[in-house]
C-alpha atoms as a PDB file:
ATOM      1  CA  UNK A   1     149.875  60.411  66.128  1.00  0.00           C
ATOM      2  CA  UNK A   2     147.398  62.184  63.993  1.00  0.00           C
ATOM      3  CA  UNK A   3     143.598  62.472  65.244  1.00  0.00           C
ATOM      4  CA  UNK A   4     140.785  61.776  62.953  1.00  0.00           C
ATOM      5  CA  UNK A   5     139.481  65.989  62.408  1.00  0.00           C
ATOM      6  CA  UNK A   6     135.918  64.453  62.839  1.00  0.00           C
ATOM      7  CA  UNK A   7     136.497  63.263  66.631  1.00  0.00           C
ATOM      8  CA  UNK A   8     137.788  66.943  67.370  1.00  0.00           C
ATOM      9  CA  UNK A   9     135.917  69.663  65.187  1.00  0.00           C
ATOM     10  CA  UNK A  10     133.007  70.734  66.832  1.00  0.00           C
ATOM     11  CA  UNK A  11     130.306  71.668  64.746  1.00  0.00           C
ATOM     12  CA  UNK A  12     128.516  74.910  64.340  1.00  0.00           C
ATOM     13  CA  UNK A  13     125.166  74.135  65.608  1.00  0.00           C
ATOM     14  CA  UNK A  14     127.470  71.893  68.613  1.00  0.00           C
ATOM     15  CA  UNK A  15     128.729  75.806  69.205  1.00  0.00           C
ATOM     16  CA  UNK A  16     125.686  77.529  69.559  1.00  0.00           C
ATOM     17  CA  UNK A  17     124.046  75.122  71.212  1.00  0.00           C
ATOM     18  CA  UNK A  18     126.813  75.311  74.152  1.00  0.00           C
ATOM     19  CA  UNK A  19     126.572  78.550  74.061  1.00  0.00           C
ATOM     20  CA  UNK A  20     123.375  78.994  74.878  1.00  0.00           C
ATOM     21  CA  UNK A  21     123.176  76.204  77.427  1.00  0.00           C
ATOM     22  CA  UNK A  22     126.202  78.258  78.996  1.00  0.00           C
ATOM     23  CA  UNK A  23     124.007  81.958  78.483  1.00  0.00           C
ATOM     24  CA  UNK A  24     120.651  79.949  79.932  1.00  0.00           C
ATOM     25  CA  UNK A  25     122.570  78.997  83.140  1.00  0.00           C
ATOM     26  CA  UNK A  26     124.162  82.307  83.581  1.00  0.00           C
ATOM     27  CA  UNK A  27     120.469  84.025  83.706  1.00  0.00           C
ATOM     28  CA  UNK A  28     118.894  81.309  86.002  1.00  0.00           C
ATOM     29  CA  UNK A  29     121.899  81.844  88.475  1.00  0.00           C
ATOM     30  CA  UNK A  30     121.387  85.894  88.024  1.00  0.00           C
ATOM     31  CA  UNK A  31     117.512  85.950  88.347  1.00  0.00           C
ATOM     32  CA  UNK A  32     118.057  83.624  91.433  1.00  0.00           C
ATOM     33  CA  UNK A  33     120.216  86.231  92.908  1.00  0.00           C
ATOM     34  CA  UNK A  34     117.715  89.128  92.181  1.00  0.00           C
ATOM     35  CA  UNK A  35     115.196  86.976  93.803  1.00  0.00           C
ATOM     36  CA  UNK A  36     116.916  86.292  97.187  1.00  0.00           C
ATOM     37  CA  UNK A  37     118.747  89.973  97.189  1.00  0.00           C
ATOM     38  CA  UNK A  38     114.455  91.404  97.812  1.00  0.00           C
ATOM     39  CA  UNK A  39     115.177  89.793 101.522  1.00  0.00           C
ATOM     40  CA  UNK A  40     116.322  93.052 102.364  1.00  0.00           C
ATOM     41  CA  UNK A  41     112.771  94.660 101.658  1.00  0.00           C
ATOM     42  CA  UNK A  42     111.457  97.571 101.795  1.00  0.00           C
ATOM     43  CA  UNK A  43     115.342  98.993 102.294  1.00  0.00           C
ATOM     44  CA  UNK A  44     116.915  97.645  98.734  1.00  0.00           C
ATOM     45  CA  UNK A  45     119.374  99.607  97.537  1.00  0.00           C
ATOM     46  CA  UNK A  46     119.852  99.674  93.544  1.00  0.00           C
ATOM     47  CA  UNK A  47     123.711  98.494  94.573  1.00  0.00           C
ATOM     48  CA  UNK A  48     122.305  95.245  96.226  1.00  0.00           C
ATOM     49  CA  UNK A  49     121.475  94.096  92.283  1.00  0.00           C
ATOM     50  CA  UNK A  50     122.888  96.146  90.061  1.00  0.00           C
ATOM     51  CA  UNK A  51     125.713  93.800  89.411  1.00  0.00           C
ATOM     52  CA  UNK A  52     123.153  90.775  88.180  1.00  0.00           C
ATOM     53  CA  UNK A  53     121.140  92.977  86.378  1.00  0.00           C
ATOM     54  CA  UNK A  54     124.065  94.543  84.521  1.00  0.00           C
ATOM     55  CA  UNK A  55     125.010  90.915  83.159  1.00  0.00           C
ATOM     56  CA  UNK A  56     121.365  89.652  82.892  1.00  0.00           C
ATOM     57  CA  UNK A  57     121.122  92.728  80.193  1.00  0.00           C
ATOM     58  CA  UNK A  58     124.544  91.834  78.589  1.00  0.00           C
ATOM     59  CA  UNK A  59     123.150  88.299  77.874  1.00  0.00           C
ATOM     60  CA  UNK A  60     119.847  89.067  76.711  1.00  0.00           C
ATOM     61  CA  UNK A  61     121.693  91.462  74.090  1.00  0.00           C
ATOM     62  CA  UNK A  62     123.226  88.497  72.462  1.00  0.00           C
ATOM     63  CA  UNK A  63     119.447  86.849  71.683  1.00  0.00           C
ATOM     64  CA  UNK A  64     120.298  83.292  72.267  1.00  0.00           C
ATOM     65  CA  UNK A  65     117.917  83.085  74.946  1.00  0.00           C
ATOM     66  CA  UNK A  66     114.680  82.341  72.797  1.00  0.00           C
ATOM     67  CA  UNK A  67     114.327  78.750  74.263  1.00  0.00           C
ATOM     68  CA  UNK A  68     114.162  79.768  77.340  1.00  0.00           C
ATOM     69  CA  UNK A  69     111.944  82.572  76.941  1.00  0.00           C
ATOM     70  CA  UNK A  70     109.419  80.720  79.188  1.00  0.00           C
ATOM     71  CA  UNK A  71     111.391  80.132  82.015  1.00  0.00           C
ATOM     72  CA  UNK A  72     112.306  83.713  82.346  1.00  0.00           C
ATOM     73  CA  UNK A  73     108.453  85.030  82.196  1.00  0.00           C
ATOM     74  CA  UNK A  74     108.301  82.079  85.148  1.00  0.00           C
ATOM     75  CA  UNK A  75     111.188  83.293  87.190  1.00  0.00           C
ATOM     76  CA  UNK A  76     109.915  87.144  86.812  1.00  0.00           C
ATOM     77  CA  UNK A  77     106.659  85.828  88.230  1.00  0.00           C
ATOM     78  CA  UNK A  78     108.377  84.302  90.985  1.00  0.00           C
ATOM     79  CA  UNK A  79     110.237  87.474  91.860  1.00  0.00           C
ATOM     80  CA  UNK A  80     107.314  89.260  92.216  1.00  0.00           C
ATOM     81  CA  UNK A  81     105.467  87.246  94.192  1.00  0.00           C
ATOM     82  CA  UNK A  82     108.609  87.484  96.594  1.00  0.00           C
ATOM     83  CA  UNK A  83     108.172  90.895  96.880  1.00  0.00           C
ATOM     84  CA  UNK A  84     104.579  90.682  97.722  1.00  0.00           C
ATOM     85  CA  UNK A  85     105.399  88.533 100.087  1.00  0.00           C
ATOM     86  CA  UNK A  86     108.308  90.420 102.169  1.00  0.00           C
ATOM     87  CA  UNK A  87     106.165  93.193 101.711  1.00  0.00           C
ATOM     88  CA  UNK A  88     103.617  91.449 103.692  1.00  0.00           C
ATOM     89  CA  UNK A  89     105.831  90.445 106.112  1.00  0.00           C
ATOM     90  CA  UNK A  90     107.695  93.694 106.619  1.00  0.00           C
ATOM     91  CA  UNK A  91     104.678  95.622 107.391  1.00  0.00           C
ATOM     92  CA  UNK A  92     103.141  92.501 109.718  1.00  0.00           C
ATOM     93  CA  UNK A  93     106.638  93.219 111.995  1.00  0.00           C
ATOM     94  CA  UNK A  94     106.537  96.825 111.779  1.00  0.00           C
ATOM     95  CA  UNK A  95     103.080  97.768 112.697  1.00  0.00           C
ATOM     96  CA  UNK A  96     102.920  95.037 115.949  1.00  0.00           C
ATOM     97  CA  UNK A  97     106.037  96.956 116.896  1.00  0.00           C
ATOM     98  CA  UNK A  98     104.758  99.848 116.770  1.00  0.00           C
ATOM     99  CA  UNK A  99     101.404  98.588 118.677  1.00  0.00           C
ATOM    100  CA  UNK A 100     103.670  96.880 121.313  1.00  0.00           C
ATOM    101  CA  UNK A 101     105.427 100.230 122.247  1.00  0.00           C
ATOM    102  CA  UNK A 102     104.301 101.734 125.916  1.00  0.00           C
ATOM    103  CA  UNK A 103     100.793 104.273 125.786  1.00  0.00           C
ATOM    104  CA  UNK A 104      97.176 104.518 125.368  1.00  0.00           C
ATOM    105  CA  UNK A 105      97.813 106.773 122.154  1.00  0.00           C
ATOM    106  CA  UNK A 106      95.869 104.502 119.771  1.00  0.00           C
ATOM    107  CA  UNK A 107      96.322 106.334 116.873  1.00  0.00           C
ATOM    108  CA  UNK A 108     100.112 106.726 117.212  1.00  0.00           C
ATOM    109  CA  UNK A 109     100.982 103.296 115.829  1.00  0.00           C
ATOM    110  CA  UNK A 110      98.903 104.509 112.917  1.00  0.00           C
ATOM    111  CA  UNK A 111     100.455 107.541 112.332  1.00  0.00           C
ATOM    112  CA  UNK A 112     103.662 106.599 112.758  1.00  0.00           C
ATOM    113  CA  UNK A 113     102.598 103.518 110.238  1.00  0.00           C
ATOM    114  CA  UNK A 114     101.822 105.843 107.094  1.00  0.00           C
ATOM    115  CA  UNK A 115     105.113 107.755 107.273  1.00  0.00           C
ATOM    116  CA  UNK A 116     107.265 104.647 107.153  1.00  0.00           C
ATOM    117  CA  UNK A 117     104.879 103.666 104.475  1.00  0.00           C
ATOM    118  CA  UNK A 118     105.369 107.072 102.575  1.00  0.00           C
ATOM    119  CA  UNK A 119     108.953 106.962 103.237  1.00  0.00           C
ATOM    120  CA  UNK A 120     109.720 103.650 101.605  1.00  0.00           C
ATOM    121  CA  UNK A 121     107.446 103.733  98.921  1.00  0.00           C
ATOM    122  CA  UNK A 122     109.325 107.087  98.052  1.00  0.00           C
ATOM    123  CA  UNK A 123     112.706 105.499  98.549  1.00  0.00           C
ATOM    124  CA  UNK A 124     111.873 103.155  96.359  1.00  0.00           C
ATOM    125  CA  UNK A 125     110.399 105.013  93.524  1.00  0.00           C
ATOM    126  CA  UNK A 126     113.703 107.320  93.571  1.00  0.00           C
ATOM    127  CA  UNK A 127     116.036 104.199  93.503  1.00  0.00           C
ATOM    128  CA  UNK A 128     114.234 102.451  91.211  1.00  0.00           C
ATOM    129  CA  UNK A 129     112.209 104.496  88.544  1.00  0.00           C
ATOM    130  CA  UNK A 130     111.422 101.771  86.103  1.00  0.00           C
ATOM    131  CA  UNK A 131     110.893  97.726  86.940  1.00  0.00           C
ATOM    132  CA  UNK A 132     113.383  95.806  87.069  1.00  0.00           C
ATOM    133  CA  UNK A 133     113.892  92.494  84.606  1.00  0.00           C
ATOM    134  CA  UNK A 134     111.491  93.923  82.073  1.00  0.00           C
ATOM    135  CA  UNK A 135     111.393  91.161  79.326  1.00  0.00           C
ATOM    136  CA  UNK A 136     109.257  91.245  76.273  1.00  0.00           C
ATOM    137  CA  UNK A 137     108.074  87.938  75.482  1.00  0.00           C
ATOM    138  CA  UNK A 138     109.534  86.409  71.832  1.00  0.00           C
ATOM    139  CA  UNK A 139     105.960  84.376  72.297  1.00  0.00           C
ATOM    140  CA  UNK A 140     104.181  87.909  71.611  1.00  0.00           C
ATOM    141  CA  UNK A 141     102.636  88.168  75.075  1.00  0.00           C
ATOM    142  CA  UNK A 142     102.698  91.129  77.321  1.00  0.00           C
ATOM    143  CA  UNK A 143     106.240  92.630  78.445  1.00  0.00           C
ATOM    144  CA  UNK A 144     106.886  91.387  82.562  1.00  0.00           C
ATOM    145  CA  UNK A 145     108.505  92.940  84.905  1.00  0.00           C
ATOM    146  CA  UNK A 146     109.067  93.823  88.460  1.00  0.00           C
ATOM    147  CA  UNK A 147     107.715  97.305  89.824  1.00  0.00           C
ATOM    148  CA  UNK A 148     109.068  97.136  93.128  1.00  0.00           C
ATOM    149  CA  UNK A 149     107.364 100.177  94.315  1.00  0.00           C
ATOM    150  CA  UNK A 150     104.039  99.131  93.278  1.00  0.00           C
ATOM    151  CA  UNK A 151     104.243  95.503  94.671  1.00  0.00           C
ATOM    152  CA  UNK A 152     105.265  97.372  98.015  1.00  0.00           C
ATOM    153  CA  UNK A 153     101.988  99.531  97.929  1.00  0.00           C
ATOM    154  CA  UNK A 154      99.523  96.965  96.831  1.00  0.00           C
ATOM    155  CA  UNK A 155     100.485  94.576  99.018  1.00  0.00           C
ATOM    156  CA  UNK A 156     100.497  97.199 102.375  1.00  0.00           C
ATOM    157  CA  UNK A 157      97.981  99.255 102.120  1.00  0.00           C
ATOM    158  CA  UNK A 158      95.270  97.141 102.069  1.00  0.00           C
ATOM    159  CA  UNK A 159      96.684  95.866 105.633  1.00  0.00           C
ATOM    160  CA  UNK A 160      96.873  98.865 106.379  1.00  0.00           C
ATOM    161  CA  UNK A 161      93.579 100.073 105.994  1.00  0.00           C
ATOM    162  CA  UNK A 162      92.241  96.787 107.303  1.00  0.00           C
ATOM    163  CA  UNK A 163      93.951  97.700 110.224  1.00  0.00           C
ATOM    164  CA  UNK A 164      92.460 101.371 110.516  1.00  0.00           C
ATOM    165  CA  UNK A 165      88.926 100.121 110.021  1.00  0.00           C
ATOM    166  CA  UNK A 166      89.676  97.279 112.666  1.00  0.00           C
ATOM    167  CA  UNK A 167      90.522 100.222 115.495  1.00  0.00           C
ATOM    168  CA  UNK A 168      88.371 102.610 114.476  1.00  0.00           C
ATOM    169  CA  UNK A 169      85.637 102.514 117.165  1.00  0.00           C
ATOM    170  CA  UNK A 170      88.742 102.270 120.249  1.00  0.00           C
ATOM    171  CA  UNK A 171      90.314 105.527 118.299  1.00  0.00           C
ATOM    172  CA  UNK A 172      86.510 107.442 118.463  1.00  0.00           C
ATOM    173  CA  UNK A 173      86.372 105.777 122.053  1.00  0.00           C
ATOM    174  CA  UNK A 174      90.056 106.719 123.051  1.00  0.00           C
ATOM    175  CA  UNK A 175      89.041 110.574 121.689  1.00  0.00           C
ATOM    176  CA  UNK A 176      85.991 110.530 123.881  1.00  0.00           C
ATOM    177  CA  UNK A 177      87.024 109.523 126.757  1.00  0.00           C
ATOM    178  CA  UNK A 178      87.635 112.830 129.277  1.00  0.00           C
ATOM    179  CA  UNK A 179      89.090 116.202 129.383  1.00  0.00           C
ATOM    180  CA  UNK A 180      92.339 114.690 128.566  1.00  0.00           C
ATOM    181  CA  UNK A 181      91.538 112.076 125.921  1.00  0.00           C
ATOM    182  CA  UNK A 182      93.352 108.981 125.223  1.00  0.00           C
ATOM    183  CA  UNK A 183      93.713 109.796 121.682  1.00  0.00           C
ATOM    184  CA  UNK A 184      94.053 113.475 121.156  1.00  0.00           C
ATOM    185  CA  UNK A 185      91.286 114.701 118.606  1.00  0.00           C
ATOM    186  CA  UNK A 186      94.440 116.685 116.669  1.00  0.00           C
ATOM    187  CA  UNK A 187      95.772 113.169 115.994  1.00  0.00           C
ATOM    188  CA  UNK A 188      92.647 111.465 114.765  1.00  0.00           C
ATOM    189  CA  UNK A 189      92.724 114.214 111.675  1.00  0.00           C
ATOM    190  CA  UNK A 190      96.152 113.765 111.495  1.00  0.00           C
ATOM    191  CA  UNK A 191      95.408 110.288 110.857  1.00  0.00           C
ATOM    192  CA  UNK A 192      92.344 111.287 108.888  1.00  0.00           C
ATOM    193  CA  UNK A 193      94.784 113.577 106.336  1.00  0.00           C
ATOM    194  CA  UNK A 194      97.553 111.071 106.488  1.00  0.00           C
ATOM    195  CA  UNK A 195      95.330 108.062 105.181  1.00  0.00           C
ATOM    196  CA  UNK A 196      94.077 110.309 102.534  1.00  0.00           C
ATOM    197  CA  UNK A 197      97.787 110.299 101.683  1.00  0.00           C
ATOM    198  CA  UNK A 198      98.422 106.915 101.321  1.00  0.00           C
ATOM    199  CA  UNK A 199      95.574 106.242  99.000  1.00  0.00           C
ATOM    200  CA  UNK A 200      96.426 108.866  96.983  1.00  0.00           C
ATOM    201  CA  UNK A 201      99.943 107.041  96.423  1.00  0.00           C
ATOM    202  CA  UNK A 202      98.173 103.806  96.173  1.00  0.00           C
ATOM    203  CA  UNK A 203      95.988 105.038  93.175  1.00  0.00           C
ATOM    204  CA  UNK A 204      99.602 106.725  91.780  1.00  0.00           C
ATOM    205  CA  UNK A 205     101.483 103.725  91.894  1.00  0.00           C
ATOM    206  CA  UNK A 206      99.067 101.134  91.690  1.00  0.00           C
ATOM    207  CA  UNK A 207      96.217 102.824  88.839  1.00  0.00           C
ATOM    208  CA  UNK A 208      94.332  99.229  88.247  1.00  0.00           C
END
């Protein structure tokens, strides 16, 4: 029984156009993984997503992702907006856990509050250098991506400082109060230098 060639040649434009249904599906199952591998935020390790970015960069290479060019500047978006908002959350946990722990030591939390925040921010700027799913628009419009470091800083700090200006009068009270203060005055400019600190990194990483 011979088949007609029409009913079983597939054209070239059938070809491509598989293809690059198959390449579209294979970056918005990649990008999804990016986006819910952040949970682990502020301790991602560059193993936790190397894998999907390796492939995500294999398939861009092959440039048959033009039609959805918009949907990736979407799902970039949406990745960074996750980061903001485990960032958020990360420091909301940490810093009531610090406040919760035993002693009158107002300005410990603090303290203790800008090293983590040093310490991650650095972690993260040695793990990951450059953002992650940079993507140049074929549209023309600016090149996206995902500075984890930055979205870290500019979405703590501000709580952070929010949170210094909200105790300052206790912390001048707590250094006041007796021969043995509360708050020893060698911690409130420890505090003083160690804020300094984080702004500094906040204008580094985050210059607009």
């Amino acid at each position: 029984m011979s088949l007609d060639p029409s009913q079983v040649t597939i054209t070239h434009s059938a070809q491509a156009e598989y293809l690059i249904n198959i390449y579209g599906g294979l970056v918005s199952t990649f990008l999804a993984s990016v986006y819910h591998a952040m949970e682990v935020l502020p301790d991602l390790k560059k193993d936790d997503i190397l894998p999907y970015l390796d492939v995500l960069a294999q398939v861009k290479e092959t440039d048959l992702l033009e039609r959805f060019d918009v949907d990736i500047v979407a799902r970039v978006h949406d990745v960074k907006e996750r980061v903001r908002t485990l960032a958020t959350h990360w420091y909301q946990i940490r810093i009531q856990e610090l406040q919760s722990a035993p002693g009158v030591n107002r300005a410990l939390p603090l303290l203790l509050m800008t090293d983590d925040l040093e310490k991650h921010a650095k972690a993260l700027d040695k793990r990951f250098p450059e953002p992650i799913l940079q993507h140049v628009p074929t549209s023309g419009g600016p090149r996206v991506g995902v500075d984890l470091v930055a979205l870290l800083v500019e979405a703590v700090v501000p709580m952070f400082l929010h949170d210094l200006e909200a105790s300052k009068k206790k912390l001048f009270e707590g250094s006041m109060n007796g021969p043995t203060p509360d708050v020893p005055i060698q911690d409130i400019f420890s505090l003083y230098r160690r804020t300094r600190t984080i702004l500094e990194m906040f204008e580094a990483f985050c210059p607009e």
